[in-house]
Protein backbone atom coordinates (compact mmCIF):
# COMPACT_ATOMS: atom_id res chain seq x y z
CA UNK A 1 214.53 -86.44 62.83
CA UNK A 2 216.22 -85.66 65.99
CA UNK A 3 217.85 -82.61 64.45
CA UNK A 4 214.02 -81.49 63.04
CA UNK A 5 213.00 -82.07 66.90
CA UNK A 6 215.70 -79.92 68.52
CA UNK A 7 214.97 -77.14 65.95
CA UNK A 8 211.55 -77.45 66.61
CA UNK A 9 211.95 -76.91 70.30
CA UNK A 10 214.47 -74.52 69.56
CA UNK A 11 211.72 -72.34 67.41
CA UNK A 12 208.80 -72.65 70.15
CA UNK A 13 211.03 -72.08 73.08
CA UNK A 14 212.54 -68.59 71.52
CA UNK A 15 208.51 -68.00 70.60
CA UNK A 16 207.77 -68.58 73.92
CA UNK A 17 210.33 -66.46 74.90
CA UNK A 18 209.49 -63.66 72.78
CA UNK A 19 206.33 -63.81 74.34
CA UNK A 20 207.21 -63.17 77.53
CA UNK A 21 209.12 -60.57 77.13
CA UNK A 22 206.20 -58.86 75.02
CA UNK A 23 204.41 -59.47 78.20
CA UNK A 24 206.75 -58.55 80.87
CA UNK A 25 207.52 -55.22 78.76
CA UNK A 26 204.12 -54.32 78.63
CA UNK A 27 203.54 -54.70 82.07
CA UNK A 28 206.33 -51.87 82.91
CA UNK A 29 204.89 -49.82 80.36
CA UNK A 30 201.40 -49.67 81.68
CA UNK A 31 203.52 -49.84 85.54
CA UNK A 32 205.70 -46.61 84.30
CA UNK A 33 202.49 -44.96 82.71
CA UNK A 34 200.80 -45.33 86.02
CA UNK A 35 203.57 -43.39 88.05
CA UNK A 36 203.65 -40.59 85.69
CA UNK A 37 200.40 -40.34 86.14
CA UNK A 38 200.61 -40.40 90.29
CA UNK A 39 203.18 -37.93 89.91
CA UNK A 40 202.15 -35.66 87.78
CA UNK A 41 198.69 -35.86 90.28
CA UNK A 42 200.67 -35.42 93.18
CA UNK A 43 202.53 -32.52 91.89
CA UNK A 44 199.10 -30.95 90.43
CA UNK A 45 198.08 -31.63 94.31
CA UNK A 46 200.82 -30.07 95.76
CA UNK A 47 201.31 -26.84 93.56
CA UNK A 48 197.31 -26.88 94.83
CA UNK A 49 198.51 -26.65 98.34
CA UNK A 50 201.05 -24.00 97.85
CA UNK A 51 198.77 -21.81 96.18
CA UNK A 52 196.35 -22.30 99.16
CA UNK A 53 198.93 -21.56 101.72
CA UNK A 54 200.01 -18.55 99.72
CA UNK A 55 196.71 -17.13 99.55
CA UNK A 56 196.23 -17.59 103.39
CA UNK A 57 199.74 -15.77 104.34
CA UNK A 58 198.81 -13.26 101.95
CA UNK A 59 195.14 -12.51 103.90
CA UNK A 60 197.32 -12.79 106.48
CA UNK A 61 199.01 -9.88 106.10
CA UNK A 62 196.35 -8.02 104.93
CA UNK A 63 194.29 -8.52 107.97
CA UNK A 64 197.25 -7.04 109.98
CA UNK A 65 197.70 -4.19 107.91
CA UNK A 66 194.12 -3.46 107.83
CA UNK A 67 194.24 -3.73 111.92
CA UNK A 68 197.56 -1.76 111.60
CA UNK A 69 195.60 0.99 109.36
CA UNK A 70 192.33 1.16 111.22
CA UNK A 71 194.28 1.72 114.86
CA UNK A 72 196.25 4.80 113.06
CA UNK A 73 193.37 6.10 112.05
CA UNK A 74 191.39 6.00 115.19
CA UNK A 75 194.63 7.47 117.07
CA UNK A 76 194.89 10.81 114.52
CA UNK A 77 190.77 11.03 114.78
CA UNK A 78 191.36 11.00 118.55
CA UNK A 79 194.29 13.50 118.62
CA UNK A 80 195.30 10.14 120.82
CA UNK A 81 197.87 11.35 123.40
CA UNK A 82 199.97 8.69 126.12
CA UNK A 83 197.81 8.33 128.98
CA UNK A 84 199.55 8.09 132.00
CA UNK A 85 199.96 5.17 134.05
CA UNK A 86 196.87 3.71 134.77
CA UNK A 87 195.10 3.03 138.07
CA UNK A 88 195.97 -0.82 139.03
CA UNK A 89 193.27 -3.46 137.84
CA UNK A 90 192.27 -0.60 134.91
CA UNK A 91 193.13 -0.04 131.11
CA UNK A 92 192.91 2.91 129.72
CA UNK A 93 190.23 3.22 126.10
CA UNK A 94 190.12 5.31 123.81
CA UNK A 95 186.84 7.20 122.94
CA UNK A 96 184.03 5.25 120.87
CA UNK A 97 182.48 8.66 119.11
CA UNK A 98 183.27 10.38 116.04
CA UNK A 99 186.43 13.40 116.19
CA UNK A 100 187.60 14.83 113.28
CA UNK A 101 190.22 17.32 113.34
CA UNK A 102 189.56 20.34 111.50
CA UNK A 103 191.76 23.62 111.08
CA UNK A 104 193.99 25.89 108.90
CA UNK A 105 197.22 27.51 108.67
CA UNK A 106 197.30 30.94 107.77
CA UNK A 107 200.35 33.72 107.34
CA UNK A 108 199.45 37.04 106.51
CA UNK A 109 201.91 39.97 105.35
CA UNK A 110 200.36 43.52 105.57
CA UNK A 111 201.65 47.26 104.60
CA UNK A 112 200.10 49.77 106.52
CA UNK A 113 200.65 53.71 104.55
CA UNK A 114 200.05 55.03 108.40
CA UNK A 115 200.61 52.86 111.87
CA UNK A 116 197.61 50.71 113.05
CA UNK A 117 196.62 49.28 115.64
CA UNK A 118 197.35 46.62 116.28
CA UNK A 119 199.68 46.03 113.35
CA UNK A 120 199.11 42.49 112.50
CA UNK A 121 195.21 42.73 111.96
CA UNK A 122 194.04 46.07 111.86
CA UNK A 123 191.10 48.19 114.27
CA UNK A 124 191.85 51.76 113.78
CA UNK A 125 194.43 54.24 112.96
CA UNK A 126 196.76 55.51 115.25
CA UNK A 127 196.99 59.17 115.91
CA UNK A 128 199.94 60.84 114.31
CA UNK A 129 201.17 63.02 117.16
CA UNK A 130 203.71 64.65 114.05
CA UNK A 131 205.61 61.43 113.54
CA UNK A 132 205.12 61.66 110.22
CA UNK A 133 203.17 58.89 109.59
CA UNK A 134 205.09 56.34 109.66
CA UNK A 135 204.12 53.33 107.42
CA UNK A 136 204.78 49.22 108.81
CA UNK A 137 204.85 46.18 107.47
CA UNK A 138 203.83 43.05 109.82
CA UNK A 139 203.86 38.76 108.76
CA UNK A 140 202.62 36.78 111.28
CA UNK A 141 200.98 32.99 111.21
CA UNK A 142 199.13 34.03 114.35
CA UNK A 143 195.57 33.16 113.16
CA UNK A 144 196.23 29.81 112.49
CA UNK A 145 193.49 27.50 113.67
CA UNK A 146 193.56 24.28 114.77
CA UNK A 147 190.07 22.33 116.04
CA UNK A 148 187.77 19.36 116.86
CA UNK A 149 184.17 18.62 116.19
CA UNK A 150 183.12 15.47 118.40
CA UNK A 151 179.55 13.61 117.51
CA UNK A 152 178.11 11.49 120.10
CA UNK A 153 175.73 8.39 119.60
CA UNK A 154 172.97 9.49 118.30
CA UNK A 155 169.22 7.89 119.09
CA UNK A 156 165.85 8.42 117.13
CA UNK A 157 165.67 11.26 119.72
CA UNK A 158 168.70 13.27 120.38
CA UNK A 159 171.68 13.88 118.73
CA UNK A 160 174.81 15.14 120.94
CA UNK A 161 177.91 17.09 119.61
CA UNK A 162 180.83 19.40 120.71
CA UNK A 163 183.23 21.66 119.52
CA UNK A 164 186.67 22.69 120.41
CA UNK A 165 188.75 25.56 118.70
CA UNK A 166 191.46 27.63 119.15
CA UNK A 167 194.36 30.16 117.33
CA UNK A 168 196.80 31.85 118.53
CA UNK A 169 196.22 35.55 119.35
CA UNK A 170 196.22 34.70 123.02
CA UNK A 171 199.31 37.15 123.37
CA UNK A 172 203.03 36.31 123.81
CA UNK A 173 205.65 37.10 121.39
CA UNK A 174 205.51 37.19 117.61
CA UNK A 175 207.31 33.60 117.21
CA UNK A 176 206.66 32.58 119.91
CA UNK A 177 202.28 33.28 120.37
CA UNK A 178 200.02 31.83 122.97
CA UNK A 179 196.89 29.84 122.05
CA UNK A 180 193.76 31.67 122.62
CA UNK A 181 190.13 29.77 123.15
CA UNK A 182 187.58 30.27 120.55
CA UNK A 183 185.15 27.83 120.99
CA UNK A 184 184.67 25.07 123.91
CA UNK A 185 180.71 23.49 123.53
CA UNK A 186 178.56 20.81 123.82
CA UNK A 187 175.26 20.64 122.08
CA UNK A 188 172.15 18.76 122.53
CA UNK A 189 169.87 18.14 119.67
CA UNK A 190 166.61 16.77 119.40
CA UNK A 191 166.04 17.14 115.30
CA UNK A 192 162.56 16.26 115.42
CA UNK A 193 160.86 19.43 117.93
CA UNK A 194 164.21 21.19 115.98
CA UNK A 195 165.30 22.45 119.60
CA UNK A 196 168.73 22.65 121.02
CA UNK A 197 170.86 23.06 123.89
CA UNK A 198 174.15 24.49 124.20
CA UNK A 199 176.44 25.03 127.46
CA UNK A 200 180.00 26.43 126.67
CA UNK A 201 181.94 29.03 125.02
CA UNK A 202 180.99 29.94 121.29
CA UNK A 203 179.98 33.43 119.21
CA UNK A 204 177.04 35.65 120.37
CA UNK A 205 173.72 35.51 119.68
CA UNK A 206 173.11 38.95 118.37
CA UNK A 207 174.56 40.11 115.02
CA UNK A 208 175.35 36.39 114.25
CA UNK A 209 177.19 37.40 110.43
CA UNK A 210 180.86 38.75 109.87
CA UNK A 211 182.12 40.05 106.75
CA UNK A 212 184.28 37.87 104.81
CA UNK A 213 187.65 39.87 105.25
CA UNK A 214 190.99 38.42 105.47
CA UNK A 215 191.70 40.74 107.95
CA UNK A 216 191.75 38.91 111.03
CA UNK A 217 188.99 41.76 113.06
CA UNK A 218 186.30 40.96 110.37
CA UNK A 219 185.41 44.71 110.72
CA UNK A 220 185.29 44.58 114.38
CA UNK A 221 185.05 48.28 116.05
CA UNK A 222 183.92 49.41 112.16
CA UNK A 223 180.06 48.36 112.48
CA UNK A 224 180.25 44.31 113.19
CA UNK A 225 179.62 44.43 116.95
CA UNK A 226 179.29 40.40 118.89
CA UNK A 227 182.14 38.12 120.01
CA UNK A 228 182.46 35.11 121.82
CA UNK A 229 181.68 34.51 125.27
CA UNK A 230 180.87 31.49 127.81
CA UNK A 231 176.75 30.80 127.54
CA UNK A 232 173.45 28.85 128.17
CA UNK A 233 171.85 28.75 124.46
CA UNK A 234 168.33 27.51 123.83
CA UNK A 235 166.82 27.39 119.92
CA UNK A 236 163.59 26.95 118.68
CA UNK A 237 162.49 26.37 114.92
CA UNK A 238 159.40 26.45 113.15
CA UNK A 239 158.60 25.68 109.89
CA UNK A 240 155.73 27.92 108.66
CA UNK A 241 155.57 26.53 105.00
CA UNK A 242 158.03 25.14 101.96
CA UNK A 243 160.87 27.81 102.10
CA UNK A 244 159.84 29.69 105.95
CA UNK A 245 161.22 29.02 108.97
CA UNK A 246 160.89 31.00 112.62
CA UNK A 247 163.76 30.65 114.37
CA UNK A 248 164.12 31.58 118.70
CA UNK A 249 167.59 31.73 120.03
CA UNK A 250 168.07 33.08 124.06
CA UNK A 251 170.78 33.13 125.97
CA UNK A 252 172.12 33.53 129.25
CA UNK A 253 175.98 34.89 128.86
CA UNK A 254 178.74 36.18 131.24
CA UNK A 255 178.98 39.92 130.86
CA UNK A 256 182.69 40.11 130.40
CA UNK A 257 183.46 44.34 131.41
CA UNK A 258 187.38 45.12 132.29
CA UNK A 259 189.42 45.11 135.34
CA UNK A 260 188.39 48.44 137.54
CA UNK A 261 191.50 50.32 136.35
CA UNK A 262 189.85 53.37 137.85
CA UNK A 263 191.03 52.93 141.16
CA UNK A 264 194.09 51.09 142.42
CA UNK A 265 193.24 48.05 144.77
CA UNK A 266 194.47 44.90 145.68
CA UNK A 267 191.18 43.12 144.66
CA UNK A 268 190.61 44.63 141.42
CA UNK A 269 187.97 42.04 139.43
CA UNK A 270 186.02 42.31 136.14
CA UNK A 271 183.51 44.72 135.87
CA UNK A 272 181.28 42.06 134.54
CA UNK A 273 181.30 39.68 137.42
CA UNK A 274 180.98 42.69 140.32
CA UNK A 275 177.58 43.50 138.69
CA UNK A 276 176.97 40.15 139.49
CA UNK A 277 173.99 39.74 136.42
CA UNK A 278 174.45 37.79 133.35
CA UNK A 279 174.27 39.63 130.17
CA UNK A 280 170.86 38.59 128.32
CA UNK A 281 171.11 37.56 124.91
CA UNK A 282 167.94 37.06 122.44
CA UNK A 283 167.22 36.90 118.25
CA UNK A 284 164.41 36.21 116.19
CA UNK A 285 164.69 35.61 112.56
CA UNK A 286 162.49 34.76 109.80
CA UNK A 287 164.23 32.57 106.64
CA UNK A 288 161.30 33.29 103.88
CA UNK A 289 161.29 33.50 100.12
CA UNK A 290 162.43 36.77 98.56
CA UNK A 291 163.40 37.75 94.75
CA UNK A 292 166.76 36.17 94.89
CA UNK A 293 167.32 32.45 93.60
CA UNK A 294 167.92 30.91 97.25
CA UNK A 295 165.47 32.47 100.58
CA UNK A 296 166.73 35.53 102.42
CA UNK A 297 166.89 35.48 106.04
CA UNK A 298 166.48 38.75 107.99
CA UNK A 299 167.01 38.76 111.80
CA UNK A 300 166.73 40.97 115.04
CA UNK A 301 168.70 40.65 118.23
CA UNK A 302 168.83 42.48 120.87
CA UNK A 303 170.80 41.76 124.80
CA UNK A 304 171.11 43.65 128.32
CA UNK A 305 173.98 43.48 130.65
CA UNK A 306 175.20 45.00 133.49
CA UNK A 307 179.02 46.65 134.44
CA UNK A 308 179.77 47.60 137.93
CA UNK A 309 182.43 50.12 138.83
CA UNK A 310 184.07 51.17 142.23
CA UNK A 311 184.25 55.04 142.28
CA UNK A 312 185.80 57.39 144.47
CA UNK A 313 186.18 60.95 145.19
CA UNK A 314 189.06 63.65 144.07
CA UNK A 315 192.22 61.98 143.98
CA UNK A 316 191.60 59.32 146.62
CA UNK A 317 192.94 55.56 145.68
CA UNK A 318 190.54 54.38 148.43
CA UNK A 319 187.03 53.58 146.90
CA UNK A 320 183.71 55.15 148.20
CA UNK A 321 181.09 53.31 146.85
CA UNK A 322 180.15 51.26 143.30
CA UNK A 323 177.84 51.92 140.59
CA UNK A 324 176.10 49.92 137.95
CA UNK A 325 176.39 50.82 134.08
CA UNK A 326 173.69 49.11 131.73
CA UNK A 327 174.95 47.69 128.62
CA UNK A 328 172.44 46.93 125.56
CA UNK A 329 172.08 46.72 122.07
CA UNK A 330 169.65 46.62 119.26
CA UNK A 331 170.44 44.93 115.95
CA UNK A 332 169.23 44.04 112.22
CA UNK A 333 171.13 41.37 110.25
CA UNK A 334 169.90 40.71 106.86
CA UNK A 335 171.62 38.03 104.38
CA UNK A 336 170.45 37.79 100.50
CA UNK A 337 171.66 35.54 97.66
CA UNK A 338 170.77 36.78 94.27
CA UNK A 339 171.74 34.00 92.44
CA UNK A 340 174.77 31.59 91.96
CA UNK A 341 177.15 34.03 91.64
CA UNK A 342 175.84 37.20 93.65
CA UNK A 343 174.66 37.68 97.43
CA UNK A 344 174.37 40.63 99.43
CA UNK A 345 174.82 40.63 103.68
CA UNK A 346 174.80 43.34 106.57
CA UNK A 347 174.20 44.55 109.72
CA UNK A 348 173.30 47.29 111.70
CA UNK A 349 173.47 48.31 115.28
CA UNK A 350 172.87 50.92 118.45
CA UNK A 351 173.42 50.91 121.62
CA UNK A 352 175.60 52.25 124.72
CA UNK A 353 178.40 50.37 126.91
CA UNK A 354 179.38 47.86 123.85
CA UNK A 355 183.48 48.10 124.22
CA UNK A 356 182.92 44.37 125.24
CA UNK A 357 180.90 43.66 122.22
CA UNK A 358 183.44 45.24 120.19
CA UNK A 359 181.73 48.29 119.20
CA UNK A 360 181.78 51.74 120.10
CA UNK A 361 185.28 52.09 118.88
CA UNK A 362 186.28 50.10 121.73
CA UNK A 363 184.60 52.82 124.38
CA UNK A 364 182.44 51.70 126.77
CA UNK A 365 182.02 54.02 129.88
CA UNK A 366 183.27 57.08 130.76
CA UNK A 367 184.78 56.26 134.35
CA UNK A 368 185.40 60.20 134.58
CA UNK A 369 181.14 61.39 134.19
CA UNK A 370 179.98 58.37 135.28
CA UNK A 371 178.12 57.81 132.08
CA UNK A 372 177.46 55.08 129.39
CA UNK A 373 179.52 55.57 125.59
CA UNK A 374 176.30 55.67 123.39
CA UNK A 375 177.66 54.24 119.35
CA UNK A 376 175.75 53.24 116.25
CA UNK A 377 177.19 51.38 113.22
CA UNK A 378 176.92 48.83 111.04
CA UNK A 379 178.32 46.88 107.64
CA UNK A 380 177.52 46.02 104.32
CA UNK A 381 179.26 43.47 101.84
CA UNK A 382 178.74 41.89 98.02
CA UNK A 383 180.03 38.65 97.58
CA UNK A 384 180.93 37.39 93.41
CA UNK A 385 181.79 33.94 92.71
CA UNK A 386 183.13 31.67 92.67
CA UNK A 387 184.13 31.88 88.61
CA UNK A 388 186.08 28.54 88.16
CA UNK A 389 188.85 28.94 91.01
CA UNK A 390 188.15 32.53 91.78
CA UNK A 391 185.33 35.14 94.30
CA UNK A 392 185.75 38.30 95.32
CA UNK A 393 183.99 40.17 98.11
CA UNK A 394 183.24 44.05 98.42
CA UNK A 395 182.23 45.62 101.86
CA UNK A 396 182.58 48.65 103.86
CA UNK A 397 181.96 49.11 107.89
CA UNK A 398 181.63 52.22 110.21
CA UNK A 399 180.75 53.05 113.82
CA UNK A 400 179.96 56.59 115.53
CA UNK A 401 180.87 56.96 119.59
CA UNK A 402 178.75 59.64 120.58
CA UNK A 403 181.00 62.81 121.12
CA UNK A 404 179.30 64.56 124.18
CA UNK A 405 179.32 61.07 126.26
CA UNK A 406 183.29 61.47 125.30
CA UNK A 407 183.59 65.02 127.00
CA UNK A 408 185.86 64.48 130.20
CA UNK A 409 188.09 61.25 129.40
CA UNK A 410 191.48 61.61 128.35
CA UNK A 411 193.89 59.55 126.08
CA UNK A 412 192.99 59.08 122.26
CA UNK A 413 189.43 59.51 121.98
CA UNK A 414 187.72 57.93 119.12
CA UNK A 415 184.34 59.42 117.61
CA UNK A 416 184.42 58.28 114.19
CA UNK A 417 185.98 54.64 112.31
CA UNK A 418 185.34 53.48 109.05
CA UNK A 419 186.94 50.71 106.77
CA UNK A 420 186.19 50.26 102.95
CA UNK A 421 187.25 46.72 101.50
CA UNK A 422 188.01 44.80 98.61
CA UNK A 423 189.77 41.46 98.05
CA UNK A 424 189.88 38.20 96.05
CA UNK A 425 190.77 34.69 96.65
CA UNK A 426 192.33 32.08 94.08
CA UNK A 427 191.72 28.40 94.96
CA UNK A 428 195.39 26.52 94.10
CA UNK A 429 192.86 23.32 95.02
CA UNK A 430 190.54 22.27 97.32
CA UNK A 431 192.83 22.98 100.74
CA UNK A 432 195.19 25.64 99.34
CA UNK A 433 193.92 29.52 98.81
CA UNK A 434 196.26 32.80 98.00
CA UNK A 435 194.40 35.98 98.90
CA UNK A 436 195.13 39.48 98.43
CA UNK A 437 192.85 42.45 100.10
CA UNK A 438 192.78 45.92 99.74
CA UNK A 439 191.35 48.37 102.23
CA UNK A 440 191.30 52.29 103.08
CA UNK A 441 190.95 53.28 106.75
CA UNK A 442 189.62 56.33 108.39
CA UNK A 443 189.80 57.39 112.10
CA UNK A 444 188.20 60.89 113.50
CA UNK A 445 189.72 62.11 116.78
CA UNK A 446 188.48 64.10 119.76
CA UNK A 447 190.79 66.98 119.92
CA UNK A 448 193.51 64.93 117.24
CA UNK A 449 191.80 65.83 113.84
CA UNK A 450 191.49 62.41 111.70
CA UNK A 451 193.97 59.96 110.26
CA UNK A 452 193.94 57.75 107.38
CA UNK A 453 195.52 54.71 106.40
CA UNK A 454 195.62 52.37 103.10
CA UNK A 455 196.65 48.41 104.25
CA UNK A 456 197.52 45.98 101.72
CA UNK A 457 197.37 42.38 102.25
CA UNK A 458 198.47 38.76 101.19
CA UNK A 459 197.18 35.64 102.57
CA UNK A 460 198.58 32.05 101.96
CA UNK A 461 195.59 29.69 103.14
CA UNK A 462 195.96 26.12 103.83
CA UNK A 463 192.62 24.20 105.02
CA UNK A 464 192.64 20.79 106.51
């Protein structure tokens, strides 16, 4: 019995036992099922947090290259340059309105069968004098442009804008050129009355078109008379109906003459600023429908200045007196598209004293009579294209000095200039063009018979 007893306590004690340890092992297996699943939480947290932080540094440095890319962009729309050191208790800005930077780079090779002048860009033919007419060849990258259009804050009222431009036919040598002014405005707008004020330096308001040459005298002194010049501008427009409009322009400009080369004296001035007058500018045109596809828009123009001279008597260098030489014009500019392909544009001229306005041959008084150069002129051009990446244009330009009001001067006296052109331009893409132009010149002399000149040119174009 006591054996059965001891085995008996033996069984239920190792039961017991067995028990326990069931127990106890369970417990670490729900205890180790509960850490994996803290730790796998905690490391689904913290791979949570990494990506978070990631993301952040990432906008980060987005933010700062944004900030980075907006700055460089306001500093090239600004043509930003170092200011100098600024005034104590002051920080220089930079400007809050609108530049963009505008321009092109342009070289130009030209053969000339006879000499021109000038050589790089063509106005007439030179007169022989038995040198056998010698031929050139000329490259230059002179009329490159480079510019800025500036647009103020604009209201429901007024809208303000300017314009600065400039190339580089100002003079100097070939590779080495000065810059030379073309435009320098400001413009007040208010859309609604459509009126406008402008104060600055900018084109003329009579025979507003050019010819589309790549010759850089667009047919000046060959029929396309106006420049540019300082000026007052005021425009008016009316809208009559659908497809007419009335347009007023006036101005008030600075007759710009030529230093008094006819005598010799210390204070030698423009002959435009002793008459002390501005030149008086004016143009009326009517935009109305026509038989072409688009309106055509004819236009008249017309302006009076004054030149003052110092004369003398005989030989003397000491001057005796002045006298006032009126400069005027009348003009007719007509512009016609035909349809998407064809349009037709031209102008014609008269008038007396219009070397400054580029016409007349570049003759504008005869210093030795006294008397004003009377010319007449004009141009005509067809324009075809574009087809795909190519247009062509086809023109032709004269202008007539009047021979008697030539009678007295000496040097190379022009009566007669007249250019016939032809050229076509091949778009490599939207900023690059390769041109090539064709044109036959003609010069009549006083006393020189005439001279004649074919010029061939190539133009690599590069518009930014």
């Amino acid at each position: 019995m006591r054996n059965r007893g001891i085995v008996a306590i033996a069984v239920i004690v190792f039961f017991l036992g067995n028990l326990c340890l069931a127990d106890v092992g369970t417990d670490a297996t729900n205890q180790n099922a509960e850490l994996n699943a803290r730790i796998e939480k905690l490391e689904k947290e913290l791979a949570e947090l990494k990506q978070i932080v990631k993301q952040q540094n990432e906008a980060r440095i987005q933010e700062a290259n944004n900030i980075e890319r907006r700055t460089s962009n306001i500093e090239q729309k600004t043509a930003y340059v170092e200011p100098a050191k600024p005034v104590s208790g002051k920080k220089p800005v930079m400007s809050d309105l609108d530049v963009q930077i505008y321009g092109r780079i342009k070289a130009d090779a030209s053969y000339d069968s006879s000499r021109m002048d000038i050589g790089d860009y063509a106005k007439w033919v030179r007169p022989d004098r038995g040198r056998n007419d010698h031929s050139q060849f000329d490259v230059t990258a002179n009329e490159t442009r480079l510019g800025m259009l500036i647009y103020g804050p604009n209201d429901q009222e007024m809208k303000t804008s300017g314009r600065v431009e400039m190339d580089f036919y100002g003079g100097g040598a070939e590779n080495k050129s000065t810059p030379m002014l073309r435009h320098a405005y400001m413009n007040f707008e208010w859309p609604e009355d459509k009126f406008s004020i402008l104060a600055g330096q900018t084109s003329d308001v009579i025979s507003p078109l050019v010819p589309d040459t790549l010759n850089y005298s667009v047919d000046w002194w060959t029929g396309n008379i106006g420049y540019r010049r300082p000026q007052i501008r005021l425009t008016k427009s009316y809208t009559i109906d659908k497809d007419t409009e009335l347009k007023l322009e006036g101005a008030l400009e600075r007759m710009i003459g030529r230093t008094n080369s006819n005598i010799l004296t210390a204070d030698q001035s423009d002959s435009g600023e002793d008459a002390g007058f501005p030149s008086i500018q004016g143009r009326v045109s009517l935009t109305l429908p026509s038989w072409g596809y688009k309106p055509a828009t004819v236009g008249f123009s017309s302006h009076y200045g004054k030149e003052s001279y110092d004369v003398n008597s005989g030989s003397s260098k000491t001057a005796t007196g002045s006298k006032d030489f009126d400069s005027w014009s009348l003009n007719l500019d007509v512009q016609q598209p035909v349809n998407e392909w064809l349009s037709f544009k031209g102008e014609l001229f008269t008038g007396q004293d219009l070397d400054a306005y580029l016409g007349g041959i570049g003759q504008g008084v005869n210093t030795t009579r006294n008397k004003e150069i009377r010319s007449k002129g004009g141009w005509a051009q067809a324009s075809f294209g574009p087809w795909g990446k190519w247009s062509f244009n086809l023109g032709v330009g004269a202008d007539s000095a009047n021979k008697d009001d030539l009678e007295g001067m000496t040097g190379d006296l022009r009566k007669y200039n007249q250019s016939i052109f032809g050229n076509v331009l091949y778009s490599i893409d939207k900023n690059a063009q390769i041109g090539f132009e064709l044109s036959q010149w003609h010069t009549d002399y006083v006393d020189l018979g005439s001279e004649d000149s074919v010029r061939a040119q190539t133009s690599f174009i590069y518009k930014f």
